[in-house]
Protein backbone atom coordinates (compact mmCIF):
# COMPACT_ATOMS: atom_id res chain seq x y z
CA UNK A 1 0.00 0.00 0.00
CA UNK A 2 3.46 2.25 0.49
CA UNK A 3 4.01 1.95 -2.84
CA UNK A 4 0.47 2.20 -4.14
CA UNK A 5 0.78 5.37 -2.18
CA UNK A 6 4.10 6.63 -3.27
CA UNK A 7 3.43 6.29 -6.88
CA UNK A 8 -0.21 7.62 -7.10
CA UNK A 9 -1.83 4.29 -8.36
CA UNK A 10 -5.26 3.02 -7.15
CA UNK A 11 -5.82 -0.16 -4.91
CA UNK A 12 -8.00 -2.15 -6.05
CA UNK A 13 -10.43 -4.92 -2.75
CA UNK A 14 -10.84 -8.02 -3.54
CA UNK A 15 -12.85 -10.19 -0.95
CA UNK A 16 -11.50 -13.64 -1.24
CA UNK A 17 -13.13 -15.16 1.80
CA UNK A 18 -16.60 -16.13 -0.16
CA UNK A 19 -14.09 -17.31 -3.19
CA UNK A 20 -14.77 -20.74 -3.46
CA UNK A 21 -18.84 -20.33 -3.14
CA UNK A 22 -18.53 -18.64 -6.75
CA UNK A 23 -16.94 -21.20 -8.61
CA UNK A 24 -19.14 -23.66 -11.08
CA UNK A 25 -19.02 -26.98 -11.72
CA UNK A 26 -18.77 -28.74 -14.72
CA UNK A 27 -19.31 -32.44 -13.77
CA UNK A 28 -22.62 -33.24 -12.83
CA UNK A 29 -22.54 -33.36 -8.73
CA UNK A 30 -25.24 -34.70 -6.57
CA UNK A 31 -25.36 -33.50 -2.49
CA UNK A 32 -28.00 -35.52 0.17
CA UNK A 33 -29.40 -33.23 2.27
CA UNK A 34 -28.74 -32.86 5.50
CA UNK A 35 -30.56 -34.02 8.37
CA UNK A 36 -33.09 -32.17 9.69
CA UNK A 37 -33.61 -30.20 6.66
CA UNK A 38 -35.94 -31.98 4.36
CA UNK A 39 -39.30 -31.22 5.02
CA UNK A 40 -40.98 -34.17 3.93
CA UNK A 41 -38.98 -36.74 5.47
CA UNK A 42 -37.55 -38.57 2.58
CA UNK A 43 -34.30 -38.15 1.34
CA UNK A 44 -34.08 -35.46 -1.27
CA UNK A 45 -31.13 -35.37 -3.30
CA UNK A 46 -29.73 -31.86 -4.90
CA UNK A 47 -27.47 -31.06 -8.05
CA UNK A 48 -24.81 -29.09 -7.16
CA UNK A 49 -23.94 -25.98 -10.02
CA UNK A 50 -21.55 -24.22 -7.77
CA UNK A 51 -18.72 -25.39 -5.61
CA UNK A 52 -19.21 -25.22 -1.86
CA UNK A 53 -16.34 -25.07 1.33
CA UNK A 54 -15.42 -28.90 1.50
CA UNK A 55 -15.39 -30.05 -1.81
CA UNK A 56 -12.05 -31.33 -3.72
CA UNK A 57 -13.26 -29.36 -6.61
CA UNK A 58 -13.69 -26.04 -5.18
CA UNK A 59 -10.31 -24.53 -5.34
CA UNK A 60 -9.36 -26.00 -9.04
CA UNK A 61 -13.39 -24.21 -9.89
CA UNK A 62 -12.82 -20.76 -8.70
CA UNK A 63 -8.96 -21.21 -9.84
CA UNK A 64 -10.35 -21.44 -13.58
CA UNK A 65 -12.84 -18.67 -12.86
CA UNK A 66 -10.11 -16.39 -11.54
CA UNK A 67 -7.98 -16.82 -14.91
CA UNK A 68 -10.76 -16.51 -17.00
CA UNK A 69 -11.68 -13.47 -15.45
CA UNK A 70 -7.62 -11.88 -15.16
CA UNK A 71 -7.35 -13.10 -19.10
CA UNK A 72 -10.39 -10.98 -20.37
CA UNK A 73 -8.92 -7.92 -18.65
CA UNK A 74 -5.52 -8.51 -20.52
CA UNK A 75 -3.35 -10.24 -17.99
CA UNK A 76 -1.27 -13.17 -18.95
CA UNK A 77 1.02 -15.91 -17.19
C-alpha cells in the first residue's frame, strides 16, 4: 500500500473469503441433504452448479474462474 501510495496508483479490494462459493461446476454433482432439513422426510437429493467449502473441486473451480476473469482484462502468465 506504500508503494500504491508513493506512486499515485489506485488499490484495487478483492474479498477472497466467499471465493470458493462462486466457482461452477462442470461435472454433474449430486449433495444428500442434511438431516433435519428436508421437510418431507424422505431423502431429497440436490445437483450441485456451484462449488461449496469442502469439496475437492472447489479450489481447481474458482482457480479457472479467476484466470478466466484476469485473461479478459488482458493479464497473462
Amino acid at each position: 500500500m506504500a508503494v500504491a501510495a508513493d506512486q499515485n496508483r489506485r488499490l484495487h479490494q478483492l474479498d477472497v473469503k466467499t471465493a470458493f462459493l462462486n466457482g461452477e461446476l462442470e461435472e454433474e454433482l449430486y449433495m444428500q441433504q442434511q438431516p433435519g432439513f428436508n421437510l418431507d422426510e424422505q431423502p431429497l437429493v440436490c445437483r450441485m452448479h456451484r462449488s461449496i467449502y469442502g469439496l475437492n473441486q472447489a479450489p481447481r473451480c474458482w482457480y479457472l474462474k479467476l484466470v478466466e476473469q484476469l485473461s479478459s482484462l488482458g493479464y497473462e502468465p
